[in-house]
PDB file of N, CA and C in Angstrom:
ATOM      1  N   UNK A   1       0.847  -1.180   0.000  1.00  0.00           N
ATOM      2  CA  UNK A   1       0.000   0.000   0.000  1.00  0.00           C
ATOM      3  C   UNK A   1       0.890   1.240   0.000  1.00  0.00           C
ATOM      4  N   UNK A   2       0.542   2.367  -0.670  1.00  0.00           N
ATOM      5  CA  UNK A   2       0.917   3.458  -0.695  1.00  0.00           C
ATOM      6  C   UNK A   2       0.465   5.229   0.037  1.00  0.00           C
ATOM      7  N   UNK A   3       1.217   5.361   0.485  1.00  0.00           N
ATOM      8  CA  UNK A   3       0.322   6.463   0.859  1.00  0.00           C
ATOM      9  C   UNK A   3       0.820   7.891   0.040  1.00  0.00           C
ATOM     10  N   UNK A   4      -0.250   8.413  -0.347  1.00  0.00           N
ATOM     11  CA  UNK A   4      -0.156   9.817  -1.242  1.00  0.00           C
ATOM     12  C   UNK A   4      -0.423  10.821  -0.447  1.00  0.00           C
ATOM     13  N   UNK A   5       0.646  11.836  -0.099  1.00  0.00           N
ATOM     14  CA  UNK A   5       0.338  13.226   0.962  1.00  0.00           C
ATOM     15  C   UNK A   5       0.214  14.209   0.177  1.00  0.00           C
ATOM     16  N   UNK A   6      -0.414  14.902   0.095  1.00  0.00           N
ATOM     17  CA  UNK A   6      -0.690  16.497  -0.743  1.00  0.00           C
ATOM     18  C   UNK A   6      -0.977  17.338   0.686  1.00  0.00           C
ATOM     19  N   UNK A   7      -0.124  18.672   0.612  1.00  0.00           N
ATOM     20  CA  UNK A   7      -0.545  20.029   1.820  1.00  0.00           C
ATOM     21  C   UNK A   7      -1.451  20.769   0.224  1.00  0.00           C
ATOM     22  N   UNK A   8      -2.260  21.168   1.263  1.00  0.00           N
ATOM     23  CA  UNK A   8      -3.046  22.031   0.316  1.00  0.00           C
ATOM     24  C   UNK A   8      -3.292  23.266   0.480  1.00  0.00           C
ATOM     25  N   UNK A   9      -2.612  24.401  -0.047  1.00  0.00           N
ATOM     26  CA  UNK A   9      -2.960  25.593   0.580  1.00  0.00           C
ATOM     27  C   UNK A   9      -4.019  26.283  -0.103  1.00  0.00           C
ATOM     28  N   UNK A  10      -5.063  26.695   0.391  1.00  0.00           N
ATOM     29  CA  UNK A  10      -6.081  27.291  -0.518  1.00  0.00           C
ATOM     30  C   UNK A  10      -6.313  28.680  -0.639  1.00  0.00           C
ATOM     31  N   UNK A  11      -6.199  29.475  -1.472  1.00  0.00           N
ATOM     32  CA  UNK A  11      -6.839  30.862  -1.677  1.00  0.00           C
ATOM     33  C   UNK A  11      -7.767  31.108  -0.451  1.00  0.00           C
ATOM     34  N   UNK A  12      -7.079  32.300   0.391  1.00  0.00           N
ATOM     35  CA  UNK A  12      -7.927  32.905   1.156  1.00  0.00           C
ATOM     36  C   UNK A  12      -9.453  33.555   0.950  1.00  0.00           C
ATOM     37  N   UNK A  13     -10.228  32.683   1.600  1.00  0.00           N
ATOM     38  CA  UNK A  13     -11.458  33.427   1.918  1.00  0.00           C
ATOM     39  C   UNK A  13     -12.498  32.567   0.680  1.00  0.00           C
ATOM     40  N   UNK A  14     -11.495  31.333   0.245  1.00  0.00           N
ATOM     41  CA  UNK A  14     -12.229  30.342  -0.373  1.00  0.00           C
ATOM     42  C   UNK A  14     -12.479  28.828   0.238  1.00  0.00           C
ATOM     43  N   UNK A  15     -12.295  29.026   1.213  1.00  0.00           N
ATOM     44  CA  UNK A  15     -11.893  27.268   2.252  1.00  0.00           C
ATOM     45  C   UNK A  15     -13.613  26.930   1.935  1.00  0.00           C
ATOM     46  N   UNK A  16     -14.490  27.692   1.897  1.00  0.00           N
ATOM     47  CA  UNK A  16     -15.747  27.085   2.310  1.00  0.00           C
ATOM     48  C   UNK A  16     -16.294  26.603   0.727  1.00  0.00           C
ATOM     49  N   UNK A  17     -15.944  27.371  -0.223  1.00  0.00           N
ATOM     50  CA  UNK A  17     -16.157  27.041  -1.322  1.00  0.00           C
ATOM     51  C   UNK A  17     -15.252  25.471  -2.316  1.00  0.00           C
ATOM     52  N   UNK A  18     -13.457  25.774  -1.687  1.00  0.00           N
ATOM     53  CA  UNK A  18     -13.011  24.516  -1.999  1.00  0.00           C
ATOM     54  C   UNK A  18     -13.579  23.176  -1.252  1.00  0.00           C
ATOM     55  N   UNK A  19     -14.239  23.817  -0.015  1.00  0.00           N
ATOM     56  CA  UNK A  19     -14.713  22.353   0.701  1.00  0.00           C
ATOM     57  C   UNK A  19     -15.988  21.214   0.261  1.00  0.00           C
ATOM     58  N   UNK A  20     -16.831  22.938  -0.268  1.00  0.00           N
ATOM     59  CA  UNK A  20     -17.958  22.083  -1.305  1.00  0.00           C
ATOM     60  C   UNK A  20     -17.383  21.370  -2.037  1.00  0.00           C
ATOM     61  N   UNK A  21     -16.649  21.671  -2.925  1.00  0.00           N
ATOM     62  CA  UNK A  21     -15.992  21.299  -4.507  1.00  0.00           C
ATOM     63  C   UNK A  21     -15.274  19.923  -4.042  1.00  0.00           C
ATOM     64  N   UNK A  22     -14.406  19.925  -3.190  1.00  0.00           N
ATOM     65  CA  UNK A  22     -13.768  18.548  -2.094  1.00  0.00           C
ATOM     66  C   UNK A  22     -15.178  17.223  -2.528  1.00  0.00           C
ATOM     67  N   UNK A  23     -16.054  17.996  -1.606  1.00  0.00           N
ATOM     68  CA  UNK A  23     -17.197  16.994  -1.175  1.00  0.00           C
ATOM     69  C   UNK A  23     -17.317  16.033  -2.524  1.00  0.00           C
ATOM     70  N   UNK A  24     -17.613  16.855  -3.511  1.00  0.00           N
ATOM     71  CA  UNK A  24     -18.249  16.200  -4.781  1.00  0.00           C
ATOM     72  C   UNK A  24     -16.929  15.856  -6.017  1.00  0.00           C
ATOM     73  N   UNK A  25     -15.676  16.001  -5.362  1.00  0.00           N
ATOM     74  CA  UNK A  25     -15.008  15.528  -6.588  1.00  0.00           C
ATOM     75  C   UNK A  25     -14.098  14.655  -5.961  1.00  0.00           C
ATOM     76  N   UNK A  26     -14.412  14.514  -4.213  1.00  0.00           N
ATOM     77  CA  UNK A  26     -14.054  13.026  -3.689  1.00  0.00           C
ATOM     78  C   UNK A  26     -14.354  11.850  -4.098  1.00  0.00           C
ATOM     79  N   UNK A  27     -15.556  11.446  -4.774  1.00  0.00           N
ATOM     80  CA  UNK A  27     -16.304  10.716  -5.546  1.00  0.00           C
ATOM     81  C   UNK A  27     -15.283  10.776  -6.921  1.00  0.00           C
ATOM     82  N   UNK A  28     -14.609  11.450  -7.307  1.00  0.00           N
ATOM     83  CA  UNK A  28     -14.214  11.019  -8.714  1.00  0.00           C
ATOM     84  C   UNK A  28     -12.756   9.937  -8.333  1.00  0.00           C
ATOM     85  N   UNK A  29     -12.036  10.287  -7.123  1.00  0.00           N
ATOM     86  CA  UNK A  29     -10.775   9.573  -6.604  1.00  0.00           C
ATOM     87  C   UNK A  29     -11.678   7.822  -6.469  1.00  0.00           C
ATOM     88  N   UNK A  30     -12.781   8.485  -5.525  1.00  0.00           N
ATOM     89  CA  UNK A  30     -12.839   6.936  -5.124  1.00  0.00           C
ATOM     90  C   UNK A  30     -13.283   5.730  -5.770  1.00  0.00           C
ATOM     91  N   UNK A  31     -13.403   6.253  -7.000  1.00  0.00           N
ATOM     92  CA  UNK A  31     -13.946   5.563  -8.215  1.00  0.00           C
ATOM     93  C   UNK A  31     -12.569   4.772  -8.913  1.00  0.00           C
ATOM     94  N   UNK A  32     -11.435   5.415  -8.799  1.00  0.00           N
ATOM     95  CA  UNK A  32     -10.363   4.729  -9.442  1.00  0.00           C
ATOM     96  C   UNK A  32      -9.889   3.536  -9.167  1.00  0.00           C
ATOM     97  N   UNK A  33      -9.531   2.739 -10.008  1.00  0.00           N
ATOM     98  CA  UNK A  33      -8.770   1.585  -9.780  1.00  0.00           C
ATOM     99  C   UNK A  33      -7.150   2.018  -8.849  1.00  0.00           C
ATOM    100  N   UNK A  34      -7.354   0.738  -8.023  1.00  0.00           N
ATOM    101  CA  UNK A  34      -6.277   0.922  -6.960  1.00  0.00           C
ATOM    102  C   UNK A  34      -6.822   1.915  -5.724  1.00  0.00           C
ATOM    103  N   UNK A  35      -7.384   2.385  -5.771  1.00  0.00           N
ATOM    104  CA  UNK A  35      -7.970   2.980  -5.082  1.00  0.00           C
ATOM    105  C   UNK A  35      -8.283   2.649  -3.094  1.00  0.00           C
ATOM    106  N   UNK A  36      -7.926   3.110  -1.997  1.00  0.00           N
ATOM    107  CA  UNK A  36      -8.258   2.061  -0.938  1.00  0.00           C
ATOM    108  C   UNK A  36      -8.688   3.163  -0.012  1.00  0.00           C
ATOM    109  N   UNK A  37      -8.451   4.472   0.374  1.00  0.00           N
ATOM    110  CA  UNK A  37      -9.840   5.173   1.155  1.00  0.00           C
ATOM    111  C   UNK A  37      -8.751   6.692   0.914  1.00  0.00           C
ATOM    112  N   UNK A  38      -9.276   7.657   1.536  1.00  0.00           N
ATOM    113  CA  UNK A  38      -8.668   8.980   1.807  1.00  0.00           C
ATOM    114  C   UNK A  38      -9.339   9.429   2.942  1.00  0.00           C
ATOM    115  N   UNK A  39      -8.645  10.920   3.494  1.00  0.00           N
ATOM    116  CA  UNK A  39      -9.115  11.712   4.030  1.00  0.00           C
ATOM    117  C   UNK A  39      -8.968  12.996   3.761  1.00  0.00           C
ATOM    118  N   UNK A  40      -9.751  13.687   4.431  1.00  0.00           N
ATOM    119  CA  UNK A  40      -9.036  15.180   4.015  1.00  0.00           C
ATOM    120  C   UNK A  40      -9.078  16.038   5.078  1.00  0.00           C
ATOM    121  N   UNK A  41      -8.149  16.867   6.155  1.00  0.00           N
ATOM    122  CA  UNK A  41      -8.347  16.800   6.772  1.00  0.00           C
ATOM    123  C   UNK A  41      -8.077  18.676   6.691  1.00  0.00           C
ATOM    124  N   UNK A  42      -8.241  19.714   8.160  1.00  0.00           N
ATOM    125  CA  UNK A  42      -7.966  20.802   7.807  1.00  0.00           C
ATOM    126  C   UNK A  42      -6.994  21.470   8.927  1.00  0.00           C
ATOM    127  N   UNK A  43      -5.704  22.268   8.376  1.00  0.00           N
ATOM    128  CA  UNK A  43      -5.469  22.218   9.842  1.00  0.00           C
ATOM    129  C   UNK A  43      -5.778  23.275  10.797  1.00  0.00           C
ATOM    130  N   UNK A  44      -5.517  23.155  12.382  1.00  0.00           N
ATOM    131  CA  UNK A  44      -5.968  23.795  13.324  1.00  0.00           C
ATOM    132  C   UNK A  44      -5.015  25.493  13.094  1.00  0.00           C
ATOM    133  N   UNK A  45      -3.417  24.966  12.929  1.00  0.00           N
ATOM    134  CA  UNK A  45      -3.025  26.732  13.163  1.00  0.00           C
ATOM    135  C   UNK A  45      -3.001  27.788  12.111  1.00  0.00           C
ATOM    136  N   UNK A  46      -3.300  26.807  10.588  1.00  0.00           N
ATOM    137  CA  UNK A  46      -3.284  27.548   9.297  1.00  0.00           C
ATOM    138  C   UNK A  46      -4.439  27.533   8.623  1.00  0.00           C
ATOM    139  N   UNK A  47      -5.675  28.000   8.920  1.00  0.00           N
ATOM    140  CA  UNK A  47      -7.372  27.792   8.623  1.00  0.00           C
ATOM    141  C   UNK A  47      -7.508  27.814   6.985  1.00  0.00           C
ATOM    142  N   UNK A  48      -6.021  28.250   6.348  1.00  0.00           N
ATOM    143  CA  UNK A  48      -5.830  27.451   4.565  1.00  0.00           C
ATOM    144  C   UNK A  48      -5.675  26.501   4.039  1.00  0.00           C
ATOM    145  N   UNK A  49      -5.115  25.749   4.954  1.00  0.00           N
ATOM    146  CA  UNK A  49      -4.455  24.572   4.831  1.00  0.00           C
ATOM    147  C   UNK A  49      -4.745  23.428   5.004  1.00  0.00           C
ATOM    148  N   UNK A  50      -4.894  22.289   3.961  1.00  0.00           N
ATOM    149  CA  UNK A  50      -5.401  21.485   4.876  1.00  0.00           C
ATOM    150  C   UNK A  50      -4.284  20.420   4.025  1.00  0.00           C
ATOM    151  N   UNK A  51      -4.506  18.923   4.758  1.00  0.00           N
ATOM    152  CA  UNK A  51      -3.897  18.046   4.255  1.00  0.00           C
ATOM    153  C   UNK A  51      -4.766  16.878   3.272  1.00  0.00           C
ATOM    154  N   UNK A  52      -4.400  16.363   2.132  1.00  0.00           N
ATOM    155  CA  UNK A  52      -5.017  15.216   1.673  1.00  0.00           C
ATOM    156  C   UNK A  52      -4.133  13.974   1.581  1.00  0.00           C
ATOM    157  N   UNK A  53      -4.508  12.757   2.149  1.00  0.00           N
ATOM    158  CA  UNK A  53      -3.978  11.544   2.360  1.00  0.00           C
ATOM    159  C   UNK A  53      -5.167  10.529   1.799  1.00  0.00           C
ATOM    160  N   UNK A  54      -4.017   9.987   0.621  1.00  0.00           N
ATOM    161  CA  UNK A  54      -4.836   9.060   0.022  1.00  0.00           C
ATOM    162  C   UNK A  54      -3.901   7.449  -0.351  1.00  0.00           C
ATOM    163  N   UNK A  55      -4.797   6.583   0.528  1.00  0.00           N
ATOM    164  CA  UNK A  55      -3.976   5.706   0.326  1.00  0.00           C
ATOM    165  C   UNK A  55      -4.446   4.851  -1.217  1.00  0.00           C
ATOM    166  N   UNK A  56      -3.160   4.060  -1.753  1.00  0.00           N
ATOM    167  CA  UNK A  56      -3.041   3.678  -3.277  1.00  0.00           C
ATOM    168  C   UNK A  56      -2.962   2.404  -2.887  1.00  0.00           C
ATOM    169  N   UNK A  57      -3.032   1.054  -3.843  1.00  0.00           N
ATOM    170  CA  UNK A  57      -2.383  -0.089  -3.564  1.00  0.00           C
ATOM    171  C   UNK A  57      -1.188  -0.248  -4.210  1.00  0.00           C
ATOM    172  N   UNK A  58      -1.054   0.515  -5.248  1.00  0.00           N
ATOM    173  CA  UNK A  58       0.063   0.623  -5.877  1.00  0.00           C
ATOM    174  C   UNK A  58       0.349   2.233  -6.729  1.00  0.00           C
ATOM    175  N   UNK A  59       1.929   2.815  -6.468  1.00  0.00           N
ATOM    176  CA  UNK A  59       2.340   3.793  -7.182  1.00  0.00           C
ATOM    177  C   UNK A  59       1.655   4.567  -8.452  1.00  0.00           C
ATOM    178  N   UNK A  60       1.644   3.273  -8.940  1.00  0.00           N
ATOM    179  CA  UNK A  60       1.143   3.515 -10.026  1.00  0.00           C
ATOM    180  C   UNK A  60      -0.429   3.805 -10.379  1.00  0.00           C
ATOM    181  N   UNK A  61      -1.091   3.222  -9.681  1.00  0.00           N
ATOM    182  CA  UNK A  61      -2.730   3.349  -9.578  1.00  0.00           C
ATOM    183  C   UNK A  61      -3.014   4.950  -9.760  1.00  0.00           C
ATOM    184  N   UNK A  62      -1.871   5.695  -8.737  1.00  0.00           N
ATOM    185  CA  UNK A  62      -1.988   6.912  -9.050  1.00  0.00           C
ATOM    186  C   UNK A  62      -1.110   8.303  -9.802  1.00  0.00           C
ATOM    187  N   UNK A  63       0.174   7.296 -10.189  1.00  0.00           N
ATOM    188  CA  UNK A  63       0.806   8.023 -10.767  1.00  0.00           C
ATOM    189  C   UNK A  63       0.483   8.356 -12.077  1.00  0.00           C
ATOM    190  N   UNK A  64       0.247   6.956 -12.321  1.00  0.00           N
ATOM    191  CA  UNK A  64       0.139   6.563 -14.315  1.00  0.00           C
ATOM    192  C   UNK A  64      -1.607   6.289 -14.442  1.00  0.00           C
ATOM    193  N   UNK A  65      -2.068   5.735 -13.267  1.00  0.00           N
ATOM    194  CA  UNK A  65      -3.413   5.316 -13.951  1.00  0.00           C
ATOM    195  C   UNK A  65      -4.232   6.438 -13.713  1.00  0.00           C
ATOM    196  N   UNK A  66      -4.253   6.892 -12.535  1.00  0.00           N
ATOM    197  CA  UNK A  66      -5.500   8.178 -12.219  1.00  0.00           C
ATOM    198  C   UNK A  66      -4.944   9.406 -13.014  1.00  0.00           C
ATOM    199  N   UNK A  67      -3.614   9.793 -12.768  1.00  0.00           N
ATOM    200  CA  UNK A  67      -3.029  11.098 -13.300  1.00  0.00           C
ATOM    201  C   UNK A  67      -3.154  10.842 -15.164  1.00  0.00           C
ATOM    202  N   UNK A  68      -3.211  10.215 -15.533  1.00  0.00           N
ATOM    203  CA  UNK A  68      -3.597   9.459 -16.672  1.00  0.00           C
ATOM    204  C   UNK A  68      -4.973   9.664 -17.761  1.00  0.00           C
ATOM    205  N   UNK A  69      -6.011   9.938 -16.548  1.00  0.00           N
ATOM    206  CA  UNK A  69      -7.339   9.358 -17.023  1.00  0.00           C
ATOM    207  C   UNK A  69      -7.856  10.448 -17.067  1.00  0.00           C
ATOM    208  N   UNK A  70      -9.149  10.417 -17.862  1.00  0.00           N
ATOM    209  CA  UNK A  70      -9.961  11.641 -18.403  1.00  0.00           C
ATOM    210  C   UNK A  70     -10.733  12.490 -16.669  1.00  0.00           C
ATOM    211  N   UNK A  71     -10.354  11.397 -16.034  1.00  0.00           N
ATOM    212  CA  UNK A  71     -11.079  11.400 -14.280  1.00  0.00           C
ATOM    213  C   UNK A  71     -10.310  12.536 -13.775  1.00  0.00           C
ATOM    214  N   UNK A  72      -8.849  12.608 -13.761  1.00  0.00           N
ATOM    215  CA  UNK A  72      -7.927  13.283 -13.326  1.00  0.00           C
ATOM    216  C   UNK A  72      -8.076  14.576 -14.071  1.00  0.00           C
ATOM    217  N   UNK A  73      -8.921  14.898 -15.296  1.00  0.00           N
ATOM    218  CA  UNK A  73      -9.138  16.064 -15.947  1.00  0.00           C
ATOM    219  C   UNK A  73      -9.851  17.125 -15.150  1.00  0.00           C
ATOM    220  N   UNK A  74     -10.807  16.207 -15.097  1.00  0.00           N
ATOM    221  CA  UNK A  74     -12.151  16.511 -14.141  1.00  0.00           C
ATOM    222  C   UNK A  74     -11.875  16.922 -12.729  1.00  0.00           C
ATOM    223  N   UNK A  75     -11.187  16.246 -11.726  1.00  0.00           N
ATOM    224  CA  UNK A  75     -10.470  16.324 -10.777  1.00  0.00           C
ATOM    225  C   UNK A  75      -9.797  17.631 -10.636  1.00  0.00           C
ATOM    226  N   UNK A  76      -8.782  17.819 -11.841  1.00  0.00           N
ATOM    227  CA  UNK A  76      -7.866  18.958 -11.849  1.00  0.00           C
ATOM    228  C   UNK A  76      -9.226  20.556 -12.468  1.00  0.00           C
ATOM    229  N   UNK A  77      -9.837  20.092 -13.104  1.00  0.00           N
ATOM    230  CA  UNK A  77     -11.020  21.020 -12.926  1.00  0.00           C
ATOM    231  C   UNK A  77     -11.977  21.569 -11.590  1.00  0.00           C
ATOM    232  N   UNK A  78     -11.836  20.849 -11.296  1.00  0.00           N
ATOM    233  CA  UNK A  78     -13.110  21.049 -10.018  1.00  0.00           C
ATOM    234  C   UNK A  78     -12.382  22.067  -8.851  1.00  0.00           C
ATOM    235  N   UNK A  79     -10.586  21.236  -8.723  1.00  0.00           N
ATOM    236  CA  UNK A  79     -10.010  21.796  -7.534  1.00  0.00           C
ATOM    237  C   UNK A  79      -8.836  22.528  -7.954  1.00  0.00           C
ATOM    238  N   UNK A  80      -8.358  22.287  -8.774  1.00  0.00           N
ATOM    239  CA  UNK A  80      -6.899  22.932  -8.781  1.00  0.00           C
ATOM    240  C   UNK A  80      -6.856  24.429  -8.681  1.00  0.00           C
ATOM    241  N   UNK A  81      -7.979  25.322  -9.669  1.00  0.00           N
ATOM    242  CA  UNK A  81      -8.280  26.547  -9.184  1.00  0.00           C
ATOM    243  C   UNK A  81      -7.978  27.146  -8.000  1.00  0.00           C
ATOM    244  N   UNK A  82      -8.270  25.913  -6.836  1.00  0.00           N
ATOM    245  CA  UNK A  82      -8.368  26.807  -5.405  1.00  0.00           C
ATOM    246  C   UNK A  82      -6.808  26.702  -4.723  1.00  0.00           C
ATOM    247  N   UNK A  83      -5.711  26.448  -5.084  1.00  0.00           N
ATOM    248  CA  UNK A  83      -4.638  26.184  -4.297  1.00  0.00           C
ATOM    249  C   UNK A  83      -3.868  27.326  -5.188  1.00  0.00           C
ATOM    250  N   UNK A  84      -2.669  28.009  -3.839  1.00  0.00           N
ATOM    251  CA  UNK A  84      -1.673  28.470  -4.486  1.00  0.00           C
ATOM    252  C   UNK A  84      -0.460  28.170  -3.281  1.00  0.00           C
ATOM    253  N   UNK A  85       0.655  28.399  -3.117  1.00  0.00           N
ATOM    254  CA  UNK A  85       1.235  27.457  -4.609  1.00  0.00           C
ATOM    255  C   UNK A  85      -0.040  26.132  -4.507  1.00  0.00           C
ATOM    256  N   UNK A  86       0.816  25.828  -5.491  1.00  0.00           N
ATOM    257  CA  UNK A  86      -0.057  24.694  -6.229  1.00  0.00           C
ATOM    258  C   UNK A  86       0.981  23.403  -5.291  1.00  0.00           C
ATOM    259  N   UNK A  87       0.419  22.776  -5.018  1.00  0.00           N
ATOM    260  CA  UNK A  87       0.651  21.453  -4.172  1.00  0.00           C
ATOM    261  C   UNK A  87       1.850  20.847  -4.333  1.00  0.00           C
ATOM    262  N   UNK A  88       2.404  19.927  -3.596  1.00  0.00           N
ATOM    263  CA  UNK A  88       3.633  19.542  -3.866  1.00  0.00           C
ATOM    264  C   UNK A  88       3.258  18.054  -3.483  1.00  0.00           C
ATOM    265  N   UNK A  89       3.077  16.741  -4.451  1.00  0.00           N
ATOM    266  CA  UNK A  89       2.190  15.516  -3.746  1.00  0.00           C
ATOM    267  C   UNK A  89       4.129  14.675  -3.484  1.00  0.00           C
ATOM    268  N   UNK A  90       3.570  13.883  -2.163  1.00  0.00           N
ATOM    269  CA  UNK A  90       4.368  12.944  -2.347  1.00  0.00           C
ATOM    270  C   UNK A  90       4.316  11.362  -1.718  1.00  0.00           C
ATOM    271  N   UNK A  91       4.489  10.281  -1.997  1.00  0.00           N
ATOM    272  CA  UNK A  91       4.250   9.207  -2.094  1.00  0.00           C
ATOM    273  C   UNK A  91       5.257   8.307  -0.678  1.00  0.00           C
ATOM    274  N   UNK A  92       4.587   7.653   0.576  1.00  0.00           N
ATOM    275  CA  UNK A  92       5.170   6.873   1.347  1.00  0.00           C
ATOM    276  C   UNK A  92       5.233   6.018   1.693  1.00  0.00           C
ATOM    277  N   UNK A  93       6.124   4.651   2.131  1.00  0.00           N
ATOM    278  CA  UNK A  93       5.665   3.230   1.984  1.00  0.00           C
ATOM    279  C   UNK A  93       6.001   2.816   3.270  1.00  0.00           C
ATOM    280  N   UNK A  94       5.055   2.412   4.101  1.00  0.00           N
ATOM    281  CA  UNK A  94       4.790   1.907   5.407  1.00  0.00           C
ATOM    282  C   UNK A  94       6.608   1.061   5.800  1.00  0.00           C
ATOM    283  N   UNK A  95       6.613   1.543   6.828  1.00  0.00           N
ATOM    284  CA  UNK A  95       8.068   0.604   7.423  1.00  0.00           C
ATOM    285  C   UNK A  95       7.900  -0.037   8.479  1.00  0.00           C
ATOM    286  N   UNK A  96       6.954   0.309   9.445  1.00  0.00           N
ATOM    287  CA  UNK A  96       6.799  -0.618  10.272  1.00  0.00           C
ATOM    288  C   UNK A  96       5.303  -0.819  10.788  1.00  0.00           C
TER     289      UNK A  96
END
């Protein structure tokens, strides 16, 4: 299993609007192959910020297959608008 971390910083004074947009284009992740749950979480000292953790069964499920797919179009439509910088994702493999 893989785990995928994205910090997400969002355009001020849009958290309530990226959170709608979250709600309904969570449904497009959980639809993918390889696919095994997420969260999204927000944090307490930076009210922009939040974190997304999505676990993969494999690298690739989300490197090549989701980043890949007409899904990930859609995806990058719905949310990418709301982050600046724009995210930095990165990928971790359980050690103990």
């Amino acid at each position: 299993m893989i785990l995928e971390v994205a910090i997400l910083d969002v355009k001020p004074h849009l958290t309530q609007d990226f959170e709608a947009a979250f709600e309904q284009a969570q449904k497009i992740i959980a639809g993918m192959k390889g696919y095994i749950s997420h969260q999204l979480q927000k944090c307490l000292e930076k009210e922009t910020r939040y974190i997304l953790l999505v676990n993969w069964q494999a690298l690739e499920d989300h490197t090549h297959d989701f980043r890949g797919s007409p899904e990930y179009r859609e995806w990058c439509a719905s949310l990418h608008h709301f982050y600046e910088p724009f995210p930095e994702v990165e990928h971790y493999q359980k050690v103990f």
